[in-house]
Structures are given as structure tokens and as C-alpha cells.
C-alpha atoms as a PDB file:
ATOM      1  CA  UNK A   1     112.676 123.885 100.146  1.00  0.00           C
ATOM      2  CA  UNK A   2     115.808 123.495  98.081  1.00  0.00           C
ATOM      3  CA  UNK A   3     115.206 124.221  94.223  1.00  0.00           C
ATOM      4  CA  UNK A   4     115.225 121.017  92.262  1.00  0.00           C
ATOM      5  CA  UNK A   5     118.672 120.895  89.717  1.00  0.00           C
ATOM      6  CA  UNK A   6     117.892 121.355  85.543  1.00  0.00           C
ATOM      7  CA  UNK A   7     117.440 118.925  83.876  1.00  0.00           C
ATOM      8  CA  UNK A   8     120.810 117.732  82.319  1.00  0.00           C
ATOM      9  CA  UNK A   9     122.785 119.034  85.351  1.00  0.00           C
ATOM     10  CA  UNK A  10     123.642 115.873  86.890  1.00  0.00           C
ATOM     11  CA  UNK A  11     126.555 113.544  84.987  1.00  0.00           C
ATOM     12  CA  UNK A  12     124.063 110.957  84.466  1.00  0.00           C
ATOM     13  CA  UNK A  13     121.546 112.843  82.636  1.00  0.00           C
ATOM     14  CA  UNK A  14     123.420 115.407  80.628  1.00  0.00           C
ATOM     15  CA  UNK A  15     122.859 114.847  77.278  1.00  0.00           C
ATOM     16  CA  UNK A  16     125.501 113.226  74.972  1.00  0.00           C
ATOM     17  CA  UNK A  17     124.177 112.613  71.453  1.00  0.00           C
ATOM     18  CA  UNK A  18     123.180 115.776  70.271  1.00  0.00           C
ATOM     19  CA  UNK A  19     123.852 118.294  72.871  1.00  0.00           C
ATOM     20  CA  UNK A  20     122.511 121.017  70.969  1.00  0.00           C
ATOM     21  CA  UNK A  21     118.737 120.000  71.932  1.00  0.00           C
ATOM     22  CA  UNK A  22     119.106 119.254  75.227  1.00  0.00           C
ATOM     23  CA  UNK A  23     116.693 121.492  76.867  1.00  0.00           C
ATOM     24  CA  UNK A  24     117.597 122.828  80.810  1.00  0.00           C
ATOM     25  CA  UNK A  25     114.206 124.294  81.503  1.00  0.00           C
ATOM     26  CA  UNK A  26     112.191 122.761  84.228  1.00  0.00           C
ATOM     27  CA  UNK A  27     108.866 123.966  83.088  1.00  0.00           C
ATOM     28  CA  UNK A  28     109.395 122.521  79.478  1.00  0.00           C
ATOM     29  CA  UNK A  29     110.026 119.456  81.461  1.00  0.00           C
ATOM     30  CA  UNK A  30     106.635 120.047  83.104  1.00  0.00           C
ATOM     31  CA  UNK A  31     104.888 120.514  79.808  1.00  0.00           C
ATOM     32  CA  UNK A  32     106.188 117.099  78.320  1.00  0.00           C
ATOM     33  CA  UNK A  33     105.252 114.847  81.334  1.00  0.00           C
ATOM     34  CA  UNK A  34     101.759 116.423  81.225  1.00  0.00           C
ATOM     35  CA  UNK A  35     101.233 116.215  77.786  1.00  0.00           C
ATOM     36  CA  UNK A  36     101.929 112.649  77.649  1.00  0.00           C
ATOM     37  CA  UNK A  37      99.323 109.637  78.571  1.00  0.00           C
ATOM     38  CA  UNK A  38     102.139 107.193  78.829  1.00  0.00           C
ATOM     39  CA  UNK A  39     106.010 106.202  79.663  1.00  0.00           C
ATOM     40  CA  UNK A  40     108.249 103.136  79.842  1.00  0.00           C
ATOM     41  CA  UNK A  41     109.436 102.211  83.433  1.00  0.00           C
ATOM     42  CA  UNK A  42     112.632 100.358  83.143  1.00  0.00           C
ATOM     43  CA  UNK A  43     114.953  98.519  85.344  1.00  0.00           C
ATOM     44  CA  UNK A  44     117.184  95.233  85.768  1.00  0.00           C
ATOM     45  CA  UNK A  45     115.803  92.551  87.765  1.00  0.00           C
ATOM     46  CA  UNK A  46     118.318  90.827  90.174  1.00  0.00           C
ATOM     47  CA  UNK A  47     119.975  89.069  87.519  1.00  0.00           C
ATOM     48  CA  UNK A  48     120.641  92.574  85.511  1.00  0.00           C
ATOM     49  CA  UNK A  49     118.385  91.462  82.767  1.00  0.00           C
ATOM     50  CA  UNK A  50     116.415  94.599  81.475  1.00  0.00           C
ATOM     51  CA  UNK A  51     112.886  95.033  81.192  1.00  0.00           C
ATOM     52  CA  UNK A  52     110.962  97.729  80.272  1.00  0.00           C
ATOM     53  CA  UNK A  53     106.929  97.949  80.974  1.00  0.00           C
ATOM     54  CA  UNK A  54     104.540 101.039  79.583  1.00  0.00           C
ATOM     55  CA  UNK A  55     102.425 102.938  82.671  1.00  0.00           C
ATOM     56  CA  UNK A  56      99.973 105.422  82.258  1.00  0.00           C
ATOM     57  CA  UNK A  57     101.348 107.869  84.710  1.00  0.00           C
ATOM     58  CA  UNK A  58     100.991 111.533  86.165  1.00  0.00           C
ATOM     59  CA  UNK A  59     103.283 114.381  86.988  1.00  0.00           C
ATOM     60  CA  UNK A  60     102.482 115.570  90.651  1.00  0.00           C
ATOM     61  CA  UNK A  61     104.296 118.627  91.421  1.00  0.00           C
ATOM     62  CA  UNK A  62     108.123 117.746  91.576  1.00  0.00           C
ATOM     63  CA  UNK A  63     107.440 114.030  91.168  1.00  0.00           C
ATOM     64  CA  UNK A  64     106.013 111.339  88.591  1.00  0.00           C
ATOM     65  CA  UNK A  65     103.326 108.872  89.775  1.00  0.00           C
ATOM     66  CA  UNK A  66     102.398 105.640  88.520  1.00  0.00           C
ATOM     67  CA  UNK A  67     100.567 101.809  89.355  1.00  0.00           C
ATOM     68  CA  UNK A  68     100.767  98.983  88.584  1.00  0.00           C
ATOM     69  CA  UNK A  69      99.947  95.474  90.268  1.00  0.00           C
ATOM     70  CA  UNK A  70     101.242  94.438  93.541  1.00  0.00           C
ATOM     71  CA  UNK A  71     102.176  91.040  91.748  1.00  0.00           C
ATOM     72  CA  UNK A  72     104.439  92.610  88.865  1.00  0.00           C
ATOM     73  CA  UNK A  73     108.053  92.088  89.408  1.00  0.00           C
ATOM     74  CA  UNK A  74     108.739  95.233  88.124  1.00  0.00           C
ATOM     75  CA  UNK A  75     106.900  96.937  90.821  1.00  0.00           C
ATOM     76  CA  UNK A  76     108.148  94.436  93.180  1.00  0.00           C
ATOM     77  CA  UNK A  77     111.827  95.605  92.646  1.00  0.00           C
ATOM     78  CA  UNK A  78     110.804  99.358  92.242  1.00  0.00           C
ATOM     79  CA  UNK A  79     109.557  99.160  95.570  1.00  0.00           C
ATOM     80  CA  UNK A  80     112.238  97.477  97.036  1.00  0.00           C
ATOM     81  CA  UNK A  81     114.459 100.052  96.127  1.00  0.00           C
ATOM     82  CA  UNK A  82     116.047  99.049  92.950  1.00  0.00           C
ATOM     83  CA  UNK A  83     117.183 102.048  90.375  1.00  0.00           C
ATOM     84  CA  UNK A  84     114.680 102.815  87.674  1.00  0.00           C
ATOM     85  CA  UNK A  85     114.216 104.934  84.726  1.00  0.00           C
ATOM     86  CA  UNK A  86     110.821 106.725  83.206  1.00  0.00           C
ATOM     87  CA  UNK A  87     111.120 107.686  79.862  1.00  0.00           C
ATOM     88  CA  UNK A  88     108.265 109.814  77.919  1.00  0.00           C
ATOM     89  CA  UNK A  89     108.922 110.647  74.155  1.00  0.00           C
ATOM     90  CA  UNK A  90     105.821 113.130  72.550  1.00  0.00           C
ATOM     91  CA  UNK A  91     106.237 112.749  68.633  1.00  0.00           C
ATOM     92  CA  UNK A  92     105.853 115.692  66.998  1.00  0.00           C
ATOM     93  CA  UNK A  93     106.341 114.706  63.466  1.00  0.00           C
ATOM     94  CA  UNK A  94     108.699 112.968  60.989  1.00  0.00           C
ATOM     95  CA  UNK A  95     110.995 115.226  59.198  1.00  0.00           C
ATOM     96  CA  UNK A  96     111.067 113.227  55.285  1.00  0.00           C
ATOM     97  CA  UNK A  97     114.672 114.484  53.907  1.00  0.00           C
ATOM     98  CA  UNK A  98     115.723 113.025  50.001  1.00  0.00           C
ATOM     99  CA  UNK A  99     117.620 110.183  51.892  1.00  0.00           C
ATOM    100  CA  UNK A 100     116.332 108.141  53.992  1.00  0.00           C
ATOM    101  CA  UNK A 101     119.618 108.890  56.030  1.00  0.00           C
ATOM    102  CA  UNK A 102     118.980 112.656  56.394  1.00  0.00           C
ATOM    103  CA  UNK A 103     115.128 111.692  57.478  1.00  0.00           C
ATOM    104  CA  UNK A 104     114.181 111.892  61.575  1.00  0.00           C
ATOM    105  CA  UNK A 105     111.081 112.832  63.981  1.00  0.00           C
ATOM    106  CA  UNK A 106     110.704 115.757  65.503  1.00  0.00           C
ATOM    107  CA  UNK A 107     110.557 115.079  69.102  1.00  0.00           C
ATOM    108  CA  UNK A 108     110.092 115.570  72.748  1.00  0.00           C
ATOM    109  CA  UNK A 109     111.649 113.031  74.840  1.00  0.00           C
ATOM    110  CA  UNK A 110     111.924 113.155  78.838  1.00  0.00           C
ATOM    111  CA  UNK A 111     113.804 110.687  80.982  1.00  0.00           C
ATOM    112  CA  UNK A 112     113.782 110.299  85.301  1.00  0.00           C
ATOM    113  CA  UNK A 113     116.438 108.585  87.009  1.00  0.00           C
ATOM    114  CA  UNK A 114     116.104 107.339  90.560  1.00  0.00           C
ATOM    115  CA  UNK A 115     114.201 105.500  92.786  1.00  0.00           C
ATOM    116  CA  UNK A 116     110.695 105.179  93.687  1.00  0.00           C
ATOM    117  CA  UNK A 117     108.664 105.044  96.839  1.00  0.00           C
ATOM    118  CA  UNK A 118     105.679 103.124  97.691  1.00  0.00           C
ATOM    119  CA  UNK A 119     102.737 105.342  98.630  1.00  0.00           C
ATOM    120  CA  UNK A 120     100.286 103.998 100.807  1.00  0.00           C
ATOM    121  CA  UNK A 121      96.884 105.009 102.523  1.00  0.00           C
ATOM    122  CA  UNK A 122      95.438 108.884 101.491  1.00  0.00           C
ATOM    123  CA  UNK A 123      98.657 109.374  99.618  1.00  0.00           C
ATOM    124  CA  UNK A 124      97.775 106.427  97.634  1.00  0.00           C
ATOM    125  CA  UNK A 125      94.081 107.024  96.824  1.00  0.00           C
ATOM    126  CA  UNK A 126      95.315 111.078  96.161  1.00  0.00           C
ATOM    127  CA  UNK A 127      98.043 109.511  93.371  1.00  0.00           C
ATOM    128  CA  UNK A 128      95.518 107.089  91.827  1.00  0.00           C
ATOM    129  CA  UNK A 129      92.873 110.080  91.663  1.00  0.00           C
ATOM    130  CA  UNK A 130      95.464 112.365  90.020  1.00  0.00           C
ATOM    131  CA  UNK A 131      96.616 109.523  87.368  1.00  0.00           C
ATOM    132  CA  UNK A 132      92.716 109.252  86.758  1.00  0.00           C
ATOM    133  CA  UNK A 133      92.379 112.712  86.425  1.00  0.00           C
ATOM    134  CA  UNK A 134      95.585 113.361  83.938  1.00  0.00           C
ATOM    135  CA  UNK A 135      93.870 110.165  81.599  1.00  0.00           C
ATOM    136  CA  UNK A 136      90.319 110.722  81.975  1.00  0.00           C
ATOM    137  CA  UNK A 137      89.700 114.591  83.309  1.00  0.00           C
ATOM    138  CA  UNK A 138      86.432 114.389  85.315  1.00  0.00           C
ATOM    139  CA  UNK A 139      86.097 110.778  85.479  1.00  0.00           C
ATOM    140  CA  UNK A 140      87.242 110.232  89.242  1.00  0.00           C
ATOM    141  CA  UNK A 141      83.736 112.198  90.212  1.00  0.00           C
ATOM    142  CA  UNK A 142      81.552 109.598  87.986  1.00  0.00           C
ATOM    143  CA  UNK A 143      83.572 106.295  89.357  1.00  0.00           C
ATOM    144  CA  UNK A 144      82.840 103.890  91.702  1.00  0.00           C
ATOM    145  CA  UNK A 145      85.505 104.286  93.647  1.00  0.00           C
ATOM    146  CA  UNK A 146      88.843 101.664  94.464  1.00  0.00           C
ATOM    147  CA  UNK A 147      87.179  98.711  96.297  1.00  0.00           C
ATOM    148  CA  UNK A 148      89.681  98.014  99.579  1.00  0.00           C
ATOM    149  CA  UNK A 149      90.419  94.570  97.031  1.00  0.00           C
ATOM    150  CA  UNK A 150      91.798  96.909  94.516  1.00  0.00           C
ATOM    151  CA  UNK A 151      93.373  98.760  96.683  1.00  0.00           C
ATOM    152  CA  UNK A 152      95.408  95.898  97.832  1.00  0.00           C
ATOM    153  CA  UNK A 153      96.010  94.534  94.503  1.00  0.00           C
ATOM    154  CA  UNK A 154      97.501  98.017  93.538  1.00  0.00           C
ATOM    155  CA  UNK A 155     100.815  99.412  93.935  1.00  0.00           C
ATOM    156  CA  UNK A 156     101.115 103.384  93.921  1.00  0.00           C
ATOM    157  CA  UNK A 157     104.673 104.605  92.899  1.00  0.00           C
ATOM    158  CA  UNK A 158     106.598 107.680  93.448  1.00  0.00           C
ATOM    159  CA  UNK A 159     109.742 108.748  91.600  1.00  0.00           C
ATOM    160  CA  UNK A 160     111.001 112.492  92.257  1.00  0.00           C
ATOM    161  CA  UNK A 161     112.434 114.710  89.746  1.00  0.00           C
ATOM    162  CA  UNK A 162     115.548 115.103  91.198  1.00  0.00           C
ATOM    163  CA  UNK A 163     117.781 114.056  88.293  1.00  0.00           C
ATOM    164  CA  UNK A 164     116.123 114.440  84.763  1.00  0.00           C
ATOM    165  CA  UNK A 165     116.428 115.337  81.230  1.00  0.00           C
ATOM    166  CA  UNK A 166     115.291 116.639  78.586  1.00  0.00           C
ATOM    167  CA  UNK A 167     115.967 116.709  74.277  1.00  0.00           C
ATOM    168  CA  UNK A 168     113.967 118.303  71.704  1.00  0.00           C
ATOM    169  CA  UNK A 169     114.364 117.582  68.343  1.00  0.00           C
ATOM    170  CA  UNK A 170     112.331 120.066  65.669  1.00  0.00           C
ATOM    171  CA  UNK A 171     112.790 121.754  62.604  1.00  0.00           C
ATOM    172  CA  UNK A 172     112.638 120.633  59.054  1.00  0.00           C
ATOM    173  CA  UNK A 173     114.820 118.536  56.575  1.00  0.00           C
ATOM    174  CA  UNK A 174     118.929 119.293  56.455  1.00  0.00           C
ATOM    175  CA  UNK A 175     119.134 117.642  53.051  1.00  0.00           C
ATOM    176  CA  UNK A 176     122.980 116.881  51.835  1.00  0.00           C
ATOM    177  CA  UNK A 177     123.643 119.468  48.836  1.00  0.00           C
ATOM    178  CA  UNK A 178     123.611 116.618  46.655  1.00  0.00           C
ATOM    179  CA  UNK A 179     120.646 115.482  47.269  1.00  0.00           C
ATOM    180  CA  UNK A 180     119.084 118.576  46.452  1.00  0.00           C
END
């Protein structure tokens, strides 16, 4: 199998605005996606209007997973094969500065380009357990399990890591020497 590219390798993702914390590391990558609960999904609907949607998600390997219902347009275009974009962002911690100018967050923010495939039959059921499992660890044992209604009702997304970044944003206040 061909090694995935670093995140920030591809045009698209390299990062622009404060290149100095753009991470390349694939397994820092790892470490945000499973440390968050939940991202945005975002993409333009066939008039290019925007729209962004929080999922509760999981990161499976070299891919993100996610649902959502059948009926949402969002997950309507996704699976028709429309671009999209995942974003997680972990806050660490606000950084208070003497201006409010000089103030931030410390940080962790991931974002996915690409497109996403439906996953159907034991794929799906395996996705929805391991979004379960990376919300609720050890809940998927105690359920009742998806009804073949849910099931139906339930759209199971894919969306490989192929082209990804990364930024990190830490350390303390850079206060202007006037200031101080």
C-alpha cells in the first residue's frame, strides 16, 4: 500500500496563515481526530451556497467516519459525490495578553479535503460500532442493536485521509513591549 502524503503536502492544504504551526506529522494528525467527539462537515449544495453541519465522528485507520440521516441534504450531496471538508479544532486554552489584540487560544485544529463514500452492509454496521465506540467506549456491547429501520434511515460516510492538515497553536502571551 502506498504511504498516505503529510499533512500540508498537497497545494490545497498547506498552510497559509501562520506557517510556522503547521504540523506535517501524521500521527499528531491521528491524535487530534481521536481526541475529538465532534467536527463540522461542510460543503456547497448545487447552488454553491455553504453549509456546514456538526457530526460526531471516528477516525478508522487512514479514514474519518461519520452518519447522519439518509434525508439530510448534506449527506445527500456527500454521497453523491460532491467535495467536502471535515474540520476538528481541540481548544487547548486561551492565551490572555494586555491587549485584547495580542490575546488567542491555544489550539489544535485538523481539516480533510475530499470526497466521501457511502458504506453499506457489514462495513456500515462496523463504522457505526466504531463511532459508538470512540463516543461511548463499551456501550456498543450494552445496546440494542440498529433495528433494519434505522439502518435504512442512516447514512454511513467515509472520507480518506488522503489530503489533510494540520496547525497547532500553543505557548503563552507575546505581549507588545508597550504593553508591558
Amino acid at each position: 500500500m502506498t504511504p498516505l502524503p503529510d499533512p500540508g503536502s498537497s497545494p490545497r492544504t498547506r498552510v497559509r496563515r501562520l506557517p510556522d504551526q503547521a504540523v506535517n506529522d501524521r500521527s499528531a494528525l491521528y491524535r487530534v481526530l481521536d481526541a475529538g467527539l465532534v467536527g463540522h462537515l461542510a460543503l456547497a449544495d448545487e447552488t454553491g451556497q455553504p453549509y456546514a453541519v456538526p457530526v460526531a465522528y471516528a477516525r478508522r485507520d487512514e479514514t474519518v467516519l461519520f452518519h447522519g440521516s439518509t434525508a439530510s441534504r448534506l449527506f445527500r450531496l456527500c454521497a453523491a459525490g460532491s467535495p467536502a471538508c471535515f474540520t476538528v479544532t481541540l481548544l487547548d486554552g486561551l492565551v490572555l495578553a494586555r491587549s485584547a489584540f495580542a490575546s488567542s487560544m491555544n489550539y489544535r485544529s485538523a481539516m480533510v479535503l475530499g470526497h466521501c463514500a457511502v458504506l453499506h452492509g457489514q462495513a456500515k454496521r462496523t463504522a457505526l460500532e466504531r463511532i459508538s465506540e470512540h463516543l461511548m467506549p463499551g456501550r456498543w456491547k450494552e445496546i440494542r442493536q440498529p433495528s433494519a429501520q434505522e439502518l435504512r434511515a442512516t447514512a454511513v460516510l467515509e472520507l480518506p485521509l488522503r489530503e489533510c492538515s494540520l496547525k497547532v497553536s500553543e505557548g503563552g502571551p507575546e505581549d507588545e513591549d508597550q504593553d508591558v
